[in-house]
C-alpha atoms as a PDB file:
ATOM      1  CA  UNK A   1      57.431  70.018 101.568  1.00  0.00           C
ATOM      2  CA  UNK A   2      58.316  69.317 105.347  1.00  0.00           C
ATOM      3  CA  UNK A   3      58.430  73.071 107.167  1.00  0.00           C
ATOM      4  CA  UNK A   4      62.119  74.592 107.529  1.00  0.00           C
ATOM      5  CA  UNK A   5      62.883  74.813 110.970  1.00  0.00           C
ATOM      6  CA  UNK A   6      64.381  78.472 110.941  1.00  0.00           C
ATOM      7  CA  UNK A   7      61.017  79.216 109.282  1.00  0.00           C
ATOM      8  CA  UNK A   8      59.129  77.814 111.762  1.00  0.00           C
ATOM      9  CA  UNK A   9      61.578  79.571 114.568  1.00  0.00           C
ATOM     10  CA  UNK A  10      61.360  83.058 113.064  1.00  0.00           C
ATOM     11  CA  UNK A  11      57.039  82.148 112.833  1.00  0.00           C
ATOM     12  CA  UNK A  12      57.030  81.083 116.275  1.00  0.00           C
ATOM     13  CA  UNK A  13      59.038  84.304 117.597  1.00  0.00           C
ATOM     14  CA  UNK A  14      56.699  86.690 116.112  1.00  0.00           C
ATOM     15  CA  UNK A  15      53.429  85.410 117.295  1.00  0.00           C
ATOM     16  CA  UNK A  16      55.189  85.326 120.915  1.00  0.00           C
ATOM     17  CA  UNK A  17      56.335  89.064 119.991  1.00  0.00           C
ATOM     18  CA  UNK A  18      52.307  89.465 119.182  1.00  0.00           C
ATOM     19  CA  UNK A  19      51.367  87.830 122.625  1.00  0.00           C
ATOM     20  CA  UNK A  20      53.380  90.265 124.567  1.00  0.00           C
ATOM     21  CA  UNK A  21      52.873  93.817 122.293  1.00  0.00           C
ATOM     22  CA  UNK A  22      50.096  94.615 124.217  1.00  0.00           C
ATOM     23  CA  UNK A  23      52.632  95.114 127.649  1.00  0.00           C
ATOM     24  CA  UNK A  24      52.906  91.598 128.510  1.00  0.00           C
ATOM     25  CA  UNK A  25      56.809  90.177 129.603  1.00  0.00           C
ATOM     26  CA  UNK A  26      58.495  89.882 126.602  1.00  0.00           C
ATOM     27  CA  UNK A  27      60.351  86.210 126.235  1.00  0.00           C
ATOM     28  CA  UNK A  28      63.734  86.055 127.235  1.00  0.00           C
ATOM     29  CA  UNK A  29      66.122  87.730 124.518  1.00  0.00           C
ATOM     30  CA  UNK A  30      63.777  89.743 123.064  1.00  0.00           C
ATOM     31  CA  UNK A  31      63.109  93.376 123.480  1.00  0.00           C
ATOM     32  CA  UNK A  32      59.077  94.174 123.061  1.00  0.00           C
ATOM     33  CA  UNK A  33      58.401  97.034 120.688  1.00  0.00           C
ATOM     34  CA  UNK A  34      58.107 100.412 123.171  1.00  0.00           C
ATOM     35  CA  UNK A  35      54.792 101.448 121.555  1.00  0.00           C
ATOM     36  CA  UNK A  36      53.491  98.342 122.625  1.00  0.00           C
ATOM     37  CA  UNK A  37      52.146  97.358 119.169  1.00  0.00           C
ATOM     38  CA  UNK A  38      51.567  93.699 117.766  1.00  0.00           C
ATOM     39  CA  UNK A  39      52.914  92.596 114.087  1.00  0.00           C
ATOM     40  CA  UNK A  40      49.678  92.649 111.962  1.00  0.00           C
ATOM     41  CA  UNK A  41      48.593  89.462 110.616  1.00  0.00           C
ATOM     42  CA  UNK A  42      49.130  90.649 107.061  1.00  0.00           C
ATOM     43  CA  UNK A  43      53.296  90.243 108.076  1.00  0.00           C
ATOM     44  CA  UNK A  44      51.989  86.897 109.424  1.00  0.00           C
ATOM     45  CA  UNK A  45      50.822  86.174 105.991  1.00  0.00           C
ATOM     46  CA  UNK A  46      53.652  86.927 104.022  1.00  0.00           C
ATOM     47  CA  UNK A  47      56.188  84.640 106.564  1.00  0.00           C
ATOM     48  CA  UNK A  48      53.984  81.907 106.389  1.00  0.00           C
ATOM     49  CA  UNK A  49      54.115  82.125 101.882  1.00  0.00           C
ATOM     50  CA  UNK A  50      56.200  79.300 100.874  1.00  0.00           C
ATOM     51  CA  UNK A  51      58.557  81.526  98.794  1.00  0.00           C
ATOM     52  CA  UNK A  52      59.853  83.552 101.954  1.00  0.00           C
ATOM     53  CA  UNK A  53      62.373  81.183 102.865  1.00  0.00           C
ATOM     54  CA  UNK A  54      64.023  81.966  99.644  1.00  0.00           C
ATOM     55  CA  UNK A  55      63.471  85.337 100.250  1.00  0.00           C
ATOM     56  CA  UNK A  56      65.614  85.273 103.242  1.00  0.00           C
ATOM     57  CA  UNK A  57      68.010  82.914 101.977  1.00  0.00           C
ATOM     58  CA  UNK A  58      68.811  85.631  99.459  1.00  0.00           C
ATOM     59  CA  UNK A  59      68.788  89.093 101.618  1.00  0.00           C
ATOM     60  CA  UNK A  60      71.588  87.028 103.367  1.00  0.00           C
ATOM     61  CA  UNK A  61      73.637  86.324 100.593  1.00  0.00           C
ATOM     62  CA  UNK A  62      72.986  90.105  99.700  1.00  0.00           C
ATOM     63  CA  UNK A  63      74.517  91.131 103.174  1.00  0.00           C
ATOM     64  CA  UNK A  64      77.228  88.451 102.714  1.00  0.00           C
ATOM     65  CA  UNK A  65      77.963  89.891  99.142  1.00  0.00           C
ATOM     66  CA  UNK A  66      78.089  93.874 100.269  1.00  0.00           C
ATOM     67  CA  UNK A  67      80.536  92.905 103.516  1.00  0.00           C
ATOM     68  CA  UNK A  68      82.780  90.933 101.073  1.00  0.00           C
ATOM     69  CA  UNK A  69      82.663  94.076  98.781  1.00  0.00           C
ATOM     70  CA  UNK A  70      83.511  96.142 101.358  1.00  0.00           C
ATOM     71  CA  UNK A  71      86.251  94.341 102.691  1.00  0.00           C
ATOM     72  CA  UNK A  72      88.260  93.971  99.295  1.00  0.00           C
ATOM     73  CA  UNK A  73      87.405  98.202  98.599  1.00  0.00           C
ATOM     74  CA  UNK A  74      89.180  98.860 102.389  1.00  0.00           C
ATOM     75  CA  UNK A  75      92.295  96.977 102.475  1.00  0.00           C
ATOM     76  CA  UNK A  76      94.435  97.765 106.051  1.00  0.00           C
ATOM     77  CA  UNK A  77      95.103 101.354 106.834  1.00  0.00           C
ATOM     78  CA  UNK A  78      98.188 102.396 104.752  1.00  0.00           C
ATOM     79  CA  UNK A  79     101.028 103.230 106.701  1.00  0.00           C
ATOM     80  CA  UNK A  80     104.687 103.531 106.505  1.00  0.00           C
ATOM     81  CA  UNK A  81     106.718 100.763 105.156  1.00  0.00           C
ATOM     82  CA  UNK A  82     103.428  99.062 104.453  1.00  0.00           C
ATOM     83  CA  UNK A  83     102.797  97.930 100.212  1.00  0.00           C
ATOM     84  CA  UNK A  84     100.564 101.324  99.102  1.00  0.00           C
ATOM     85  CA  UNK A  85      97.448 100.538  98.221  1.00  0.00           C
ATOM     86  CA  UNK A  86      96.264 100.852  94.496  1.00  0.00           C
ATOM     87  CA  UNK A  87      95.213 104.410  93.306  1.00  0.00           C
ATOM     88  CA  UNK A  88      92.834 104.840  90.354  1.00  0.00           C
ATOM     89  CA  UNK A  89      90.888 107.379  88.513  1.00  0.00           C
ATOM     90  CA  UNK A  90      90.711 108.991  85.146  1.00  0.00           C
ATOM     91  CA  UNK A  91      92.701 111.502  83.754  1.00  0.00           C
ATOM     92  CA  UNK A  92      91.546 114.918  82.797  1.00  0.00           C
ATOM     93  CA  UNK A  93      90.973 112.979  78.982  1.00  0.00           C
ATOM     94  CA  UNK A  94      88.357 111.019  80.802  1.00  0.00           C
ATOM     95  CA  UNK A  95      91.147 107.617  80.551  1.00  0.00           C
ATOM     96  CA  UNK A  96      91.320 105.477  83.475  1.00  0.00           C
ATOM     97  CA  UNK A  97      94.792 104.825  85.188  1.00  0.00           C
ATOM     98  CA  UNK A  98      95.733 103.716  88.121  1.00  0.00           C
ATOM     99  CA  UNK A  99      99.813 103.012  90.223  1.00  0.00           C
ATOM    100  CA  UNK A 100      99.997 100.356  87.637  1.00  0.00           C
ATOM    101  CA  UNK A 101     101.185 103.107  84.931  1.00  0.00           C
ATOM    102  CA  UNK A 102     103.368 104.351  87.718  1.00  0.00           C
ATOM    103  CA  UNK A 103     105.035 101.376  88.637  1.00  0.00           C
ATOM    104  CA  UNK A 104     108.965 101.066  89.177  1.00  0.00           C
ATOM    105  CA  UNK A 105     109.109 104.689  89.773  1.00  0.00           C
ATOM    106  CA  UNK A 106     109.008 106.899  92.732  1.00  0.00           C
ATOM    107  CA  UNK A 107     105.906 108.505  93.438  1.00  0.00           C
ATOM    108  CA  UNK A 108     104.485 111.756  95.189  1.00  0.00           C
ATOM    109  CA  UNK A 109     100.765 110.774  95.323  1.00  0.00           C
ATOM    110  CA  UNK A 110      98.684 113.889  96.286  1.00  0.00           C
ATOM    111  CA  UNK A 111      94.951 113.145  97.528  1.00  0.00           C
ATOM    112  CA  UNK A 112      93.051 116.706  96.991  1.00  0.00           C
ATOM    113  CA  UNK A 113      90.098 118.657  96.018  1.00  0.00           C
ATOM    114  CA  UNK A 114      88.997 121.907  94.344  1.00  0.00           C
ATOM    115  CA  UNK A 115      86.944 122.981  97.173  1.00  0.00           C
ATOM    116  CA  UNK A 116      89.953 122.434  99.759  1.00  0.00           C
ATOM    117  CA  UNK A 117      92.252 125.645 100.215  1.00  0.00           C
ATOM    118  CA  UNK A 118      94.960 124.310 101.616  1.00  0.00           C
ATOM    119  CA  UNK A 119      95.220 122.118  98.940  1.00  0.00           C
ATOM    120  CA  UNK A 120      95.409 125.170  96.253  1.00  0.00           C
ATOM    121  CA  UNK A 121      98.224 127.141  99.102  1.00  0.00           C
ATOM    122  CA  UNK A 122     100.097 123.787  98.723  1.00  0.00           C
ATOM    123  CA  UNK A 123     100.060 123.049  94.562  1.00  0.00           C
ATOM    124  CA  UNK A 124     102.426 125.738  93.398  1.00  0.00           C
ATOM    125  CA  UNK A 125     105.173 123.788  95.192  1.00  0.00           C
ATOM    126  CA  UNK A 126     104.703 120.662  94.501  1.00  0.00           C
ATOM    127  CA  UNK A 127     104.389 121.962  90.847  1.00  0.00           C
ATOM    128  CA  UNK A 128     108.076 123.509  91.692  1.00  0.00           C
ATOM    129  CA  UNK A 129     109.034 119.520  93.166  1.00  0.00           C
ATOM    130  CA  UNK A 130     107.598 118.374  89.734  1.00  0.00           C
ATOM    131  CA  UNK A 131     109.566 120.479  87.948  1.00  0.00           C
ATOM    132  CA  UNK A 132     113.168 119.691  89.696  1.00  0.00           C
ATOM    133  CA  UNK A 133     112.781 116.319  90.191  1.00  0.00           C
ATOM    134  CA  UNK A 134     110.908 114.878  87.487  1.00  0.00           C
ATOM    135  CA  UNK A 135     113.651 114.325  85.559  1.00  0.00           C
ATOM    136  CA  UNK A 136     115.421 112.027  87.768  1.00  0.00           C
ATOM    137  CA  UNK A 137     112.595 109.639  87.611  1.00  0.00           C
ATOM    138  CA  UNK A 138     109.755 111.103  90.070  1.00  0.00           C
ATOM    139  CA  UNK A 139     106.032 110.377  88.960  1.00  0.00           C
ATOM    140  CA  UNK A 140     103.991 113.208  90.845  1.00  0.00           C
ATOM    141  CA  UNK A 141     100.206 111.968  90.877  1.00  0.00           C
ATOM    142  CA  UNK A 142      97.106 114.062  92.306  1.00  0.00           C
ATOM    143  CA  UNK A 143      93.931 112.489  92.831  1.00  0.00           C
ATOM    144  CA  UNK A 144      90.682 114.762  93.351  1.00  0.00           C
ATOM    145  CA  UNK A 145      87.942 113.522  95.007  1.00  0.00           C
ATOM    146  CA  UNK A 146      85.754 116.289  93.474  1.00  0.00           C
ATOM    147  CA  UNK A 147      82.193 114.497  93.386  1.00  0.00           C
ATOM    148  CA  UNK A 148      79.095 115.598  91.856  1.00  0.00           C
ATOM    149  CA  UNK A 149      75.805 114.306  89.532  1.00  0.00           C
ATOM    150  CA  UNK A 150      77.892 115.103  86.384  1.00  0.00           C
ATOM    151  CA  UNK A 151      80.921 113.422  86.405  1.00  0.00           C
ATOM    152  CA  UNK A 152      82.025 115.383  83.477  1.00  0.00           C
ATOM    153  CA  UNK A 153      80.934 118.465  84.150  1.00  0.00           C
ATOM    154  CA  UNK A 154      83.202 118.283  87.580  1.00  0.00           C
ATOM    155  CA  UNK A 155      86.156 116.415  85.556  1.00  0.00           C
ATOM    156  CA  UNK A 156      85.965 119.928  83.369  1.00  0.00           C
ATOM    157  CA  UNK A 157      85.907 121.945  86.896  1.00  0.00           C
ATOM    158  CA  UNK A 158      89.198 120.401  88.204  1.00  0.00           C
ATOM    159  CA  UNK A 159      90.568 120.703  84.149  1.00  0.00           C
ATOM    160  CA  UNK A 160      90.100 124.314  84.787  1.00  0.00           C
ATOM    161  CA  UNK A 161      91.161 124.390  88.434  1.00  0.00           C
ATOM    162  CA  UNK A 162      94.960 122.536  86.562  1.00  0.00           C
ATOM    163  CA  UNK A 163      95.133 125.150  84.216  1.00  0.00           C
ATOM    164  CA  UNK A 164      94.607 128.549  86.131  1.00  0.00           C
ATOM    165  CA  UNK A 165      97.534 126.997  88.545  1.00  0.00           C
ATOM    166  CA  UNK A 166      99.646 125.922  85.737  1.00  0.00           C
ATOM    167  CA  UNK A 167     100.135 121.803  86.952  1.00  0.00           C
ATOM    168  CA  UNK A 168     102.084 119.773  84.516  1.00  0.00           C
ATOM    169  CA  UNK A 169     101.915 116.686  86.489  1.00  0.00           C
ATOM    170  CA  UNK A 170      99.703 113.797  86.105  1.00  0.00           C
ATOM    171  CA  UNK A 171      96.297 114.645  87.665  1.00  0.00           C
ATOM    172  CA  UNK A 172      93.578 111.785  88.028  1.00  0.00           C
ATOM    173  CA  UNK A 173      89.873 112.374  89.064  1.00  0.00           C
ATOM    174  CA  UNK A 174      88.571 109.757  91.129  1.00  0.00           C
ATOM    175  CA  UNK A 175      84.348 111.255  91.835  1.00  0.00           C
ATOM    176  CA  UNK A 176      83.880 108.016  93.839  1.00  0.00           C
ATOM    177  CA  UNK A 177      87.029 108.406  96.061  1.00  0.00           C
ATOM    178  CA  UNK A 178      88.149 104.946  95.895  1.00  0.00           C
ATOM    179  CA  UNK A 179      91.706 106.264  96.597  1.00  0.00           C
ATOM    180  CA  UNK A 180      90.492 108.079  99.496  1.00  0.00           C
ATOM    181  CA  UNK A 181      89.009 104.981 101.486  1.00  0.00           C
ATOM    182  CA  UNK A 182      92.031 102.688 100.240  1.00  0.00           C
ATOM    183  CA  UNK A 183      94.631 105.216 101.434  1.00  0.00           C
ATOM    184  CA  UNK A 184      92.412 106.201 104.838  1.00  0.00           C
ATOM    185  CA  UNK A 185      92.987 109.266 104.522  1.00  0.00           C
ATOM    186  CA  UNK A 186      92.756 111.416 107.430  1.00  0.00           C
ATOM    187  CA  UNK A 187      92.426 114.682 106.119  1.00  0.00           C
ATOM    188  CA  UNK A 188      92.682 117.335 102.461  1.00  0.00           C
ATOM    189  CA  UNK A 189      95.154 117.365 101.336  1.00  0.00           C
ATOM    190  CA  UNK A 190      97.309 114.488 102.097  1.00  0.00           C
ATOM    191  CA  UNK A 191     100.428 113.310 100.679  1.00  0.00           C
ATOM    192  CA  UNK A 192     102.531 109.683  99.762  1.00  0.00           C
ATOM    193  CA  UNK A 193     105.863 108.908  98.927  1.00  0.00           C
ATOM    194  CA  UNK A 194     105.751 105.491  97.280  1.00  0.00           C
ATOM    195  CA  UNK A 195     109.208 104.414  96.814  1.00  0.00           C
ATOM    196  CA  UNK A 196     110.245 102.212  93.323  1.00  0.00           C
ATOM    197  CA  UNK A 197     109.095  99.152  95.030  1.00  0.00           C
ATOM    198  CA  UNK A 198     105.588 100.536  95.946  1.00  0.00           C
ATOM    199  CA  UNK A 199     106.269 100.608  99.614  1.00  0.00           C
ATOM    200  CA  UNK A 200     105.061 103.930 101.248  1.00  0.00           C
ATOM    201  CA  UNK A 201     108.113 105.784 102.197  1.00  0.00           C
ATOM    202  CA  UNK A 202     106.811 108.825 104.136  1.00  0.00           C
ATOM    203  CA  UNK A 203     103.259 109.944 104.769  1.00  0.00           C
ATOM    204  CA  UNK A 204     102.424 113.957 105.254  1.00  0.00           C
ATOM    205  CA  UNK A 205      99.392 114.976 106.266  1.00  0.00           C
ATOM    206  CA  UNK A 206      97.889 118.331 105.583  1.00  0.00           C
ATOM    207  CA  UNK A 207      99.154 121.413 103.486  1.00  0.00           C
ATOM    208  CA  UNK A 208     103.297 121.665 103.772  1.00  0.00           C
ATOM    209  CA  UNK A 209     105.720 124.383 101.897  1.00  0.00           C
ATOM    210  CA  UNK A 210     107.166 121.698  99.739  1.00  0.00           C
ATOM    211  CA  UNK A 211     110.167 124.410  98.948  1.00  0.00           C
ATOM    212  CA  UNK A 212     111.056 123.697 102.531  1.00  0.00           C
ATOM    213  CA  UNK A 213     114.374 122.119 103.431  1.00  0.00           C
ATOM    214  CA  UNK A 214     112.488 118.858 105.505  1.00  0.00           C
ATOM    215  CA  UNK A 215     110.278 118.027 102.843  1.00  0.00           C
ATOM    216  CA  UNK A 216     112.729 118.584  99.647  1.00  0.00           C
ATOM    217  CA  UNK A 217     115.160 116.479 101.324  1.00  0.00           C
ATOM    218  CA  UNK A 218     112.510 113.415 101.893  1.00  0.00           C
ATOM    219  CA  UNK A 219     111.699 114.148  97.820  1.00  0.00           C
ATOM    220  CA  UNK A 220     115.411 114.025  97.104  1.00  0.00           C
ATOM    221  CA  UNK A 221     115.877 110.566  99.726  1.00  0.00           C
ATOM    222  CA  UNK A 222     113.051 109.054  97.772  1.00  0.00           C
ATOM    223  CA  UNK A 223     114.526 109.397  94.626  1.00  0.00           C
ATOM    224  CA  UNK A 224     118.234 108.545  95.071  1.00  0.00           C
ATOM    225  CA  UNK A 225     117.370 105.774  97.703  1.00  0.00           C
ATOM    226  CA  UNK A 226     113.412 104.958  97.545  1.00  0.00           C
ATOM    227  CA  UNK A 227     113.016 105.064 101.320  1.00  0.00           C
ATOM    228  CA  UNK A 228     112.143 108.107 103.119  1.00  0.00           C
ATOM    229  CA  UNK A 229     110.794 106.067 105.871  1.00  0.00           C
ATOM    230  CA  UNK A 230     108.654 108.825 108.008  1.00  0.00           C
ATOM    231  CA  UNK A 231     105.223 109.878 108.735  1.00  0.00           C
ATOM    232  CA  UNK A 232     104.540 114.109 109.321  1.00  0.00           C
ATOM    233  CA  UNK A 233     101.496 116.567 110.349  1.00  0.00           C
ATOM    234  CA  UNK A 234     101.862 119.444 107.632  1.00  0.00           C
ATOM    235  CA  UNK A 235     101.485 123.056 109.451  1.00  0.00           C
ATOM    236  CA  UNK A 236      98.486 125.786 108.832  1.00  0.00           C
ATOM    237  CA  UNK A 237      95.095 124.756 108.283  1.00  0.00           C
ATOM    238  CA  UNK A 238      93.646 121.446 107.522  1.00  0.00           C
ATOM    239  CA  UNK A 239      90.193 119.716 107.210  1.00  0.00           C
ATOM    240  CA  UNK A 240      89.325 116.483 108.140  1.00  0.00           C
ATOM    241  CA  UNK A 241      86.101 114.820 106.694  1.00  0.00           C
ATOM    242  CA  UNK A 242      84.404 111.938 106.163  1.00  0.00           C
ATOM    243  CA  UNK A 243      82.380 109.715 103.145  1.00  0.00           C
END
């Protein structure tokens, strides 16, 4: 079998990399090691096995295959009048859903966690939005990003978190925070209004008095007319974070 010539490249680079690790110029392109040390021969060896070419014909379809994940799991930054992204996660039954079950109806999607506080200041209310508005067609939706090595263990934790505050909306535990990266979300907790055509209406982020007058009239917009068609900071204290 005649020699691959990006084998034979890659061969030829390291024994020049060799030739100049003990301080000589390195070639043109290349930056020498700064400890000055050659590639041993036994990496010499395993380039010149005939199987390595395969070997390096598949880490690069590995690369190519974890980009190409990566790129369908981040879609473009969700923004106002922009299609909303797909939520998902499991109820508090351990059942996965996602804005499919939800669709046709307007949506307050609320990205949280048990360990944020502002999210727990800002719950009651939107319990109270639930409550009035519910009946005219709203789907509220919270999403907790709670993670941890038991997945049901912490799906029990944010059960109890529910109950203690008294939610009767439609909570959804996504450990993984798929929703999170898909929504790019800025900071806990952080709040979508999806109007009936799944178009994001209004974006808040951080903790807001949804009793307010501002944020009870977007609610009320959203419902009667599916377009709220505004982006807001909430007040008090937020945290930003990162995967």
């Amino acid at each position: 079998m005649s020699p691959d010539p990006a084998h034979s490249g890659l061969r030829s680079t390291i024994e020049r990399l060799n030739q100049f690790g003990s301080g000589a110029e390195a070639p043109p392109g290349i930056a020498a090691s700064p400890s000055g040390t050659a590639l041993p021969q036994e990496v010499l060896d395993v380039i010149d096995r005939p199987s390595f070419p395969y070997l390096a014909t598949s880490s690069v379809i590995f690369v190519i295959a974890v980009v190409s994940w990566i790129l369908w799991d981040n879609p473009p930054a969700a923004e106002v009048g922009r299609e909303a992204p797909a939520f998902v996660g499991n109820s508090l039954d351990g059942e996965p859903l996602s804005s499919d079950h939800f669709s046709g109806r307007p949506i307050l999607l609320n990205i949280w966690a048990t360990w944020c506080l502002p999210c727990r200041r800002e719950m009651p209310s939107i319990q109270r939005i639930y409550e009035d508005y519910h009946g005219q067609g709203l789907e509220v939706v919270a999403v907790s990003i709670d993670g941890g090595w038991d997945e049901r263990a912490t799906r029990t934790r944010v059960a109890g978190w529910v109950e203690e505050l008294g939610l009767q909306f439609q909570v959804l535990h996504d450990p993984r925070r798929v929703t999170e990266r898909r929504f790019s979300v800025r900071g806990l907790p952080e709040t979508f209004l999806i109007d009936r055509d799944g178009l994001i209406a209004s974006r808040v982020v951080g903790a807001v008095d949804w009793d307010a007058v501002e944020y009870r009239e977007l609610v009320a917009e959203l419902v009667a007319h599916g377009n709220g068609g505004t982006e807001r900071g909430g007040q008090g204290p937020q945290r930003d974070y990162k995967d």
